[in-house]
C-alpha atoms as a PDB file:
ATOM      1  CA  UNK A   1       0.000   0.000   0.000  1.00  0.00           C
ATOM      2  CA  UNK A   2       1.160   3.033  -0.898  1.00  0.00           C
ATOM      3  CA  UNK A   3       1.609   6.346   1.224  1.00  0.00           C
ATOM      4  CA  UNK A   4       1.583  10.067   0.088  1.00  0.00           C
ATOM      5  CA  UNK A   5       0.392  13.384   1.980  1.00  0.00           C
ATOM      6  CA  UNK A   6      -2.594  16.071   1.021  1.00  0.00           C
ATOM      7  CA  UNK A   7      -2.529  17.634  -2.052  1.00  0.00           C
ATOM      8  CA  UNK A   8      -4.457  20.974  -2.188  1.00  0.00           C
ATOM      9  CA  UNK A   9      -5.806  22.102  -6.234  1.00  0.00           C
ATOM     10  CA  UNK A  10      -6.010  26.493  -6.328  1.00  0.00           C
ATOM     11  CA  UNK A  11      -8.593  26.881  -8.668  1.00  0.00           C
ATOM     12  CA  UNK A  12      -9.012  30.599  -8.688  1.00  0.00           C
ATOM     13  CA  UNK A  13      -7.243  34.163  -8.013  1.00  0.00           C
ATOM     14  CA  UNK A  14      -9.585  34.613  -5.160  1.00  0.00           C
ATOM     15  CA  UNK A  15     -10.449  30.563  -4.181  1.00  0.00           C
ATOM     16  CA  UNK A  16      -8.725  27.845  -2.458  1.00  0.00           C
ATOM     17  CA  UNK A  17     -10.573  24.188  -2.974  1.00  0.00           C
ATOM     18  CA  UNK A  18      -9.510  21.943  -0.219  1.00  0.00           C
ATOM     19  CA  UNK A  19      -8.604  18.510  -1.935  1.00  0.00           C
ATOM     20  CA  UNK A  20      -7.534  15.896   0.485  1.00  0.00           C
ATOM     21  CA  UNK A  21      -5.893  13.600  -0.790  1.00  0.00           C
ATOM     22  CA  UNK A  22      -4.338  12.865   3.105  1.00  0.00           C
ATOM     23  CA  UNK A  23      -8.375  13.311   3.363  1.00  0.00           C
ATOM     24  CA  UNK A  24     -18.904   7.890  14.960  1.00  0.00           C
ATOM     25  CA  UNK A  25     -20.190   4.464  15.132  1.00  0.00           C
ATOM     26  CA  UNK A  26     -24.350   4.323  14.637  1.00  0.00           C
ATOM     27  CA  UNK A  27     -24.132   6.299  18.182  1.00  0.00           C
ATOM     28  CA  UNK A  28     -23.082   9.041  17.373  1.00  0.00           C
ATOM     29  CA  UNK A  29     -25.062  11.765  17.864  1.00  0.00           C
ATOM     30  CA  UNK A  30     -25.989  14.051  14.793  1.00  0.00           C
ATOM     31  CA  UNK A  31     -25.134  17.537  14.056  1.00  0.00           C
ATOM     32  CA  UNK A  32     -23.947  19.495  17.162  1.00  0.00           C
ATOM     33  CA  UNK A  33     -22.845  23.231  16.337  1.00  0.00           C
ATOM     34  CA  UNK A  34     -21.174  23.309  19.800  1.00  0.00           C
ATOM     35  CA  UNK A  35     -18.501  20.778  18.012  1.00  0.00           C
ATOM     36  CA  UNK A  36     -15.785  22.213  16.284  1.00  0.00           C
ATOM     37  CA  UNK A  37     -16.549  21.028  12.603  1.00  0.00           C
ATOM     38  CA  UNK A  38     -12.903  19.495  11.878  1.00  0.00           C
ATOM     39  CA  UNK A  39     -11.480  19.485  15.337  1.00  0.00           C
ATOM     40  CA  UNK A  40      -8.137  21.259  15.650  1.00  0.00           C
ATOM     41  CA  UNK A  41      -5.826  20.597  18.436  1.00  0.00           C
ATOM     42  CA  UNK A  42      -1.836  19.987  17.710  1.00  0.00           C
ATOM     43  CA  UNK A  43      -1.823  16.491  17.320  1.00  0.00           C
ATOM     44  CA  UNK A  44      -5.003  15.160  15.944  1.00  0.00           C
ATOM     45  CA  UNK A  45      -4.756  12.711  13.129  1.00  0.00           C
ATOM     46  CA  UNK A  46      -6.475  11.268  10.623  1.00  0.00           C
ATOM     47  CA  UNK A  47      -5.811   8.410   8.505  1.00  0.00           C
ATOM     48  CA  UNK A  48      -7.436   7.146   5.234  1.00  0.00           C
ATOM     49  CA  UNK A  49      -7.491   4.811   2.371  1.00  0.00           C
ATOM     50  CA  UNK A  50      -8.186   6.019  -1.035  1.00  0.00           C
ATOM     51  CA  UNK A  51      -9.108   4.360  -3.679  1.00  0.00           C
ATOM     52  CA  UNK A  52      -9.702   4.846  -7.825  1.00  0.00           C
ATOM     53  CA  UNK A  53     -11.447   3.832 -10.058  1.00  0.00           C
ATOM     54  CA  UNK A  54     -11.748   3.572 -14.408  1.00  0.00           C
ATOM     55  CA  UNK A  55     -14.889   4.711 -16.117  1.00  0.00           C
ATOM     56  CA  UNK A  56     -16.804   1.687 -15.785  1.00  0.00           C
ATOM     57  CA  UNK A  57     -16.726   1.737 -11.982  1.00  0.00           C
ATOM     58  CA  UNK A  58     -13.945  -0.784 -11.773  1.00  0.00           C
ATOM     59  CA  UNK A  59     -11.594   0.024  -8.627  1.00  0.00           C
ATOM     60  CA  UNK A  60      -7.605   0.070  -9.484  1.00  0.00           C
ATOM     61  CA  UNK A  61      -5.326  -2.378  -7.787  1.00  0.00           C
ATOM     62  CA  UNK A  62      -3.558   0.386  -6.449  1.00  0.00           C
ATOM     63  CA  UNK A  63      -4.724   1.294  -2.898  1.00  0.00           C
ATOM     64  CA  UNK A  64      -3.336   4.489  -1.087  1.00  0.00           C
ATOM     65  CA  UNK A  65      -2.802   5.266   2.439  1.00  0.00           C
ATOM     66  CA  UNK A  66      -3.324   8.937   3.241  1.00  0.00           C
ATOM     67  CA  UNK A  67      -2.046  10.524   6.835  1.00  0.00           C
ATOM     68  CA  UNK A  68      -2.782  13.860   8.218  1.00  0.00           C
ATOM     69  CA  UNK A  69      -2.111  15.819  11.312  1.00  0.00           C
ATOM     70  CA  UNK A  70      -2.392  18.881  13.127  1.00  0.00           C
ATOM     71  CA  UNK A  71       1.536  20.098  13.510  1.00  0.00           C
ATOM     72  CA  UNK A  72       1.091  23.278  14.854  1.00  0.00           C
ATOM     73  CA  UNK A  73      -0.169  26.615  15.430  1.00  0.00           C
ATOM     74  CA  UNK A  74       0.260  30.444  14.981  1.00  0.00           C
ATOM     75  CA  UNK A  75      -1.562  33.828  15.409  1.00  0.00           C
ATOM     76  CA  UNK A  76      -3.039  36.032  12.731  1.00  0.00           C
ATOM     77  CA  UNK A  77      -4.351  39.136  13.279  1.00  0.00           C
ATOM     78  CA  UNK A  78      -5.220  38.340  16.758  1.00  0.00           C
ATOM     79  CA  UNK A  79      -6.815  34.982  15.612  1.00  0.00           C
ATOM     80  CA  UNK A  80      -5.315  31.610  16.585  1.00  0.00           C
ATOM     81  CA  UNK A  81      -4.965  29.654  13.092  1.00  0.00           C
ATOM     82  CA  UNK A  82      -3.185  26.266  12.932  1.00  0.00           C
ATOM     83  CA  UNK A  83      -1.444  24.173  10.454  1.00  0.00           C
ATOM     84  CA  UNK A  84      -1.732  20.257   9.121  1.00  0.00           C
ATOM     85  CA  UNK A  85       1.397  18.131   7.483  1.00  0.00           C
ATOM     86  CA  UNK A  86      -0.992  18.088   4.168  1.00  0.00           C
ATOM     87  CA  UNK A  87      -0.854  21.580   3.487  1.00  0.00           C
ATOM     88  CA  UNK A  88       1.711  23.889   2.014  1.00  0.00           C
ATOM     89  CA  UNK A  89       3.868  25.650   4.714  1.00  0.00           C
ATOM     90  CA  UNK A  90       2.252  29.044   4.203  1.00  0.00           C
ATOM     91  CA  UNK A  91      -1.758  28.137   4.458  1.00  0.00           C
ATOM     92  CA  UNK A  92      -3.168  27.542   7.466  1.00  0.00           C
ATOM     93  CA  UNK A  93      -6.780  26.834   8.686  1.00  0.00           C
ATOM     94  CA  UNK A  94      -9.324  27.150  11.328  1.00  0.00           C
ATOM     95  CA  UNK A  95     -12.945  27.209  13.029  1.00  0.00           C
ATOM     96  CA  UNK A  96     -15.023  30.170  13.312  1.00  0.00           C
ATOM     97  CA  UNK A  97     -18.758  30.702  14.222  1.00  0.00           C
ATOM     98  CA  UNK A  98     -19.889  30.272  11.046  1.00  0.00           C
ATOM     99  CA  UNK A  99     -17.866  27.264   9.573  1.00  0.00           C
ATOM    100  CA  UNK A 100     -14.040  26.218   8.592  1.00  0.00           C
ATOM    101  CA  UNK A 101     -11.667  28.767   6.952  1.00  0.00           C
ATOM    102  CA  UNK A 102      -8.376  28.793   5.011  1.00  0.00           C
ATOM    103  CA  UNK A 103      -6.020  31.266   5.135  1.00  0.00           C
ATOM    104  CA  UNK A 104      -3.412  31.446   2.430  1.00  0.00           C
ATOM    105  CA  UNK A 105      -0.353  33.382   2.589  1.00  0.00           C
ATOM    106  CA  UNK A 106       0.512  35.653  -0.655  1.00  0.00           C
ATOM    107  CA  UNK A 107       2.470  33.412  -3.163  1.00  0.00           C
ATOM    108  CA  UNK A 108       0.605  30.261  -1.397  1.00  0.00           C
ATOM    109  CA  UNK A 109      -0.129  29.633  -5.106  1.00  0.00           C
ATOM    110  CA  UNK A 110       0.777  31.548  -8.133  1.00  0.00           C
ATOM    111  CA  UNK A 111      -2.610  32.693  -8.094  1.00  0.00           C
ATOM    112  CA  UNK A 112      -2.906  33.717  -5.273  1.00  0.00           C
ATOM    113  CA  UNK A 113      -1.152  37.241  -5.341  1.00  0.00           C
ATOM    114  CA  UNK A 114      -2.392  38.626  -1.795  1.00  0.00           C
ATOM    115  CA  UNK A 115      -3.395  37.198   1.565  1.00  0.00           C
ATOM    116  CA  UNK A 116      -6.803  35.382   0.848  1.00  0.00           C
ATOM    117  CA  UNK A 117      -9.025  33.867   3.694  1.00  0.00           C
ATOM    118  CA  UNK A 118     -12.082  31.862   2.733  1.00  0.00           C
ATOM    119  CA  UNK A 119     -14.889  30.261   4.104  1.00  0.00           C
ATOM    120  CA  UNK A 120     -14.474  26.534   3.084  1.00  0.00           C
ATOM    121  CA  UNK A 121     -17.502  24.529   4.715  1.00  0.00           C
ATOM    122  CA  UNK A 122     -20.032  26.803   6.110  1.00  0.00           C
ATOM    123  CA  UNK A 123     -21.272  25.346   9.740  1.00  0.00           C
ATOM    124  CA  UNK A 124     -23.466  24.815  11.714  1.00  0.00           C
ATOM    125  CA  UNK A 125     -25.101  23.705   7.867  1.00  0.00           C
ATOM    126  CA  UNK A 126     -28.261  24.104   6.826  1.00  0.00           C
ATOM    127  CA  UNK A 127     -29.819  21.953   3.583  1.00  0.00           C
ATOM    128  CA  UNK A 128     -29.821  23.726   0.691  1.00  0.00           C
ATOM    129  CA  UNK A 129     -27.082  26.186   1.508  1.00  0.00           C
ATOM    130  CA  UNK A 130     -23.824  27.718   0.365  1.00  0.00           C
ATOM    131  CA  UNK A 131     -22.594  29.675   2.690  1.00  0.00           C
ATOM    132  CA  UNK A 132     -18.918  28.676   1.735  1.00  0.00           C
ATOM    133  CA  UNK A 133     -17.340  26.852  -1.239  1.00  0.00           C
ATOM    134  CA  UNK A 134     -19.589  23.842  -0.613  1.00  0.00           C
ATOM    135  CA  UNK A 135     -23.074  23.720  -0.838  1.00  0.00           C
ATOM    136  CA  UNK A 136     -24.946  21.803   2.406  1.00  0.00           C
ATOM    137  CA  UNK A 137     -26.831  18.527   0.548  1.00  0.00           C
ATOM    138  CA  UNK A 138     -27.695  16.880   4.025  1.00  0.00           C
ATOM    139  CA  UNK A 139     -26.842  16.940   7.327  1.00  0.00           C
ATOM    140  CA  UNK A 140     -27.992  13.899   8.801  1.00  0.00           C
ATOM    141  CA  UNK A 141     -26.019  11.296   5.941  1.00  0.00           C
ATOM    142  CA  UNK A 142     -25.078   7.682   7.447  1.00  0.00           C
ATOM    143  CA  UNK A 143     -21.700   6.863   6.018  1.00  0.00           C
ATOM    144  CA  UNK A 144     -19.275   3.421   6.885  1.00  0.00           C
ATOM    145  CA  UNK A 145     -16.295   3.332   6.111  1.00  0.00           C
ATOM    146  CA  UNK A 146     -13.420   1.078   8.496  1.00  0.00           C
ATOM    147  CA  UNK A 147     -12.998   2.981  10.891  1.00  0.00           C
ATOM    148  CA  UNK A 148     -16.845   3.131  11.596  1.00  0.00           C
ATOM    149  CA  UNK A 149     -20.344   4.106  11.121  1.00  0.00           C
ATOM    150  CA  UNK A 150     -20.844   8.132  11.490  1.00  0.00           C
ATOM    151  CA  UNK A 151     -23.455  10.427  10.923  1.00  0.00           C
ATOM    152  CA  UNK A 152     -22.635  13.090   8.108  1.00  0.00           C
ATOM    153  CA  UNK A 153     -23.035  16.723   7.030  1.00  0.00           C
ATOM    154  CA  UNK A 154     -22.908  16.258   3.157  1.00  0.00           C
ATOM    155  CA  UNK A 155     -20.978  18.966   0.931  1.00  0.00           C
ATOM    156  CA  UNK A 156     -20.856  19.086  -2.290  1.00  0.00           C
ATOM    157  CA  UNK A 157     -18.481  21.775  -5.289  1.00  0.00           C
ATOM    158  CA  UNK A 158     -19.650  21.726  -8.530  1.00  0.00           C
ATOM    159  CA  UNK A 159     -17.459  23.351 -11.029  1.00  0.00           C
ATOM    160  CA  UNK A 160     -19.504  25.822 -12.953  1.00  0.00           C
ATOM    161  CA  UNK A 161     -17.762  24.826 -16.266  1.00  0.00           C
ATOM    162  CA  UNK A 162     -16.081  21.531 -16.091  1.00  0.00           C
ATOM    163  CA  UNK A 163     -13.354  21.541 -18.852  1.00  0.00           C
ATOM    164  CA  UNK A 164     -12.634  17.989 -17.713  1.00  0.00           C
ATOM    165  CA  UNK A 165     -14.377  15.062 -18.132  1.00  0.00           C
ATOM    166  CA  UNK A 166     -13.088  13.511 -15.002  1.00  0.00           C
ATOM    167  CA  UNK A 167     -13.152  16.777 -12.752  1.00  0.00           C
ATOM    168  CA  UNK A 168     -16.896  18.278 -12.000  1.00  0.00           C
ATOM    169  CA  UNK A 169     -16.705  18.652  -8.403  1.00  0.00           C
ATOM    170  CA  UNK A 170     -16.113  17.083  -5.041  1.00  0.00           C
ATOM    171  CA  UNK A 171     -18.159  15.676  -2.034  1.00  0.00           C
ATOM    172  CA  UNK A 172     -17.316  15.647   1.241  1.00  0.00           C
ATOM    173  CA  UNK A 173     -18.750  13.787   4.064  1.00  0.00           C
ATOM    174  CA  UNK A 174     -17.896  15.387   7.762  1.00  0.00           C
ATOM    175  CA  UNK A 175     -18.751  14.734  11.488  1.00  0.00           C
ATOM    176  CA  UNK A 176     -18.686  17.842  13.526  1.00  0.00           C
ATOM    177  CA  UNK A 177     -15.832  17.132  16.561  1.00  0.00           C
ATOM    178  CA  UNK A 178     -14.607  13.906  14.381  1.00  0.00           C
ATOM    179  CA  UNK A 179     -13.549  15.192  10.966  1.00  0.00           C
ATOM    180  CA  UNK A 180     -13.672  14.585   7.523  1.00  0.00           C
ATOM    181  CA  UNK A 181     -15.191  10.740   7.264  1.00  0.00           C
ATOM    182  CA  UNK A 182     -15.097  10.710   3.495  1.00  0.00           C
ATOM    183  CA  UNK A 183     -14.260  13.019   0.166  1.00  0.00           C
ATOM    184  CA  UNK A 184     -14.795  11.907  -3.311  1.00  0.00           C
ATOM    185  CA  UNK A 185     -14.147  13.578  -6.583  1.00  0.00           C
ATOM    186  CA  UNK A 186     -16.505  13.278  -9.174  1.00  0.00           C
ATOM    187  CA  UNK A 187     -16.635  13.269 -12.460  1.00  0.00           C
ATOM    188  CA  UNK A 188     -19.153  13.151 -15.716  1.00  0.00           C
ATOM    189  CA  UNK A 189     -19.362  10.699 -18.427  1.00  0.00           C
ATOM    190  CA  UNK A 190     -20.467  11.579 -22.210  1.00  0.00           C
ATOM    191  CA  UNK A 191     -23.590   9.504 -21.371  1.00  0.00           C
ATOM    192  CA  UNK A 192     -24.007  12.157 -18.530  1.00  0.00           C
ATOM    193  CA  UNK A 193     -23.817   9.858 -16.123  1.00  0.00           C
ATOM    194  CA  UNK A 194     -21.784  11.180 -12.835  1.00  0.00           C
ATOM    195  CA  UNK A 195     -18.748   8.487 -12.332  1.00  0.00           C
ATOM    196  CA  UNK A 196     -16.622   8.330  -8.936  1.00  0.00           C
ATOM    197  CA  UNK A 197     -13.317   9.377 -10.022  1.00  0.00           C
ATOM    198  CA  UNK A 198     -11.867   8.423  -6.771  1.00  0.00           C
ATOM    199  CA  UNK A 199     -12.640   7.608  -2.924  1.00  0.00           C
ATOM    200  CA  UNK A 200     -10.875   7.978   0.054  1.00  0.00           C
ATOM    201  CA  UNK A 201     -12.456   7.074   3.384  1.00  0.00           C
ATOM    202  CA  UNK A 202     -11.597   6.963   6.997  1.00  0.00           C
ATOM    203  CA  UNK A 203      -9.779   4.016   8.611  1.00  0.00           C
ATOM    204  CA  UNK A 204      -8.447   5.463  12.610  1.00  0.00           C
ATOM    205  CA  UNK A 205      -8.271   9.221  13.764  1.00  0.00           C
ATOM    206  CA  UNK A 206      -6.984  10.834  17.069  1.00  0.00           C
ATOM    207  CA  UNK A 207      -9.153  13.786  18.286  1.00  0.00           C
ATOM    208  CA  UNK A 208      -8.854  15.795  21.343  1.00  0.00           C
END
């Protein structure tokens, strides 16, 4: 099995998508806006298996291990922002009230040419909304993968003009005070059928 760290795709001057590529049992309770929606705390972890697939839904032979982890932390403006392995030394991340941010450093990308924050996942989530990059599809989704059963808020980026067959958008599956469960990118066939480009879902996390 192979292992590699987060990759992270700019797609605009003013936009940062988050792609992880790093990336609650049937107890678990649902939605809880007093949760941190992607816990931070230096040294959380999360670990996950990813897995693609051709057009006809067959899954590849290769299988990827993806690891993740809150290394540190720093202030911003007065604002405690912290840092994961998978990203690029000069973006960093955080909660707010109103959902998970990114804050990218100038030069963070060559598009990006000045400091750019951005509201990633709005939370807590409400159906039908886009308060950030992602639009809120469900918030109540069950969702297995090994490391468990969990109750999901569903997010889902569609790119507005797909020049790619195999790149329309992205899904992500999150527990609020667990993390990111699950994140798939999607693409469209010329059938117009939507195809799972790849998968990668949760197999053992660390949260404080």
């Amino acid at each position: 099995m192979k292992t590699v760290k987060s990759v992270y795709i700019y797609v605009s001057t003013s936009c940062l998508i988050l792609v992880l590529f790093v990336a609650c049992n049937t107890s678990n309770e649902p939605e809880d806006s007093k949760k941190q929606l992607i816990p931070l705390a230096k040294g959380n972890s999360w670990s996950y298996t990813q897995t693609s697939f051709d057009t006809t839904g067959k899954a590849s032979s290769a299988v990827y291990h993806i690891d993740d982890k809150v290394d540190s932390d720093t202030i911003i403006s007065n604002e405690k922002w912290y840092h994961s392995e998978g990203y690029p030394n000069n973006v960093w991340i955080t909660n707010r009230s109103n959902g998970f941010w990114h804050f990218a450093k100038a030069g963070a990308s060559p598009l990006i040419k000045s400091d750019t924050t951005m509201l990633v996942f709005g939370y807590p989530a409400k159906i039908g909304t886009k308060p950030g990059t992602y639009e809120v599809v469900s918030v109540d989704k069950e969702v297995t993968v090994q490391a468990g059963t969990f109750r999901c808020i569903h997010y889902v980026y569609k790119v507005a003009n797909p020049t790619n067959y195999w790149f329309t958008g992205f899904e992500y599956f999150i527990t609020p005070g667990l993390g990111i469960v699950k994140w798939q990118q999607v693409g469209k066939l010329s059938s117009g059928n939507n195809w799972v480009v790849y998968k990668s879902e949760l197999t053992n996390y660390n949260v404080n």
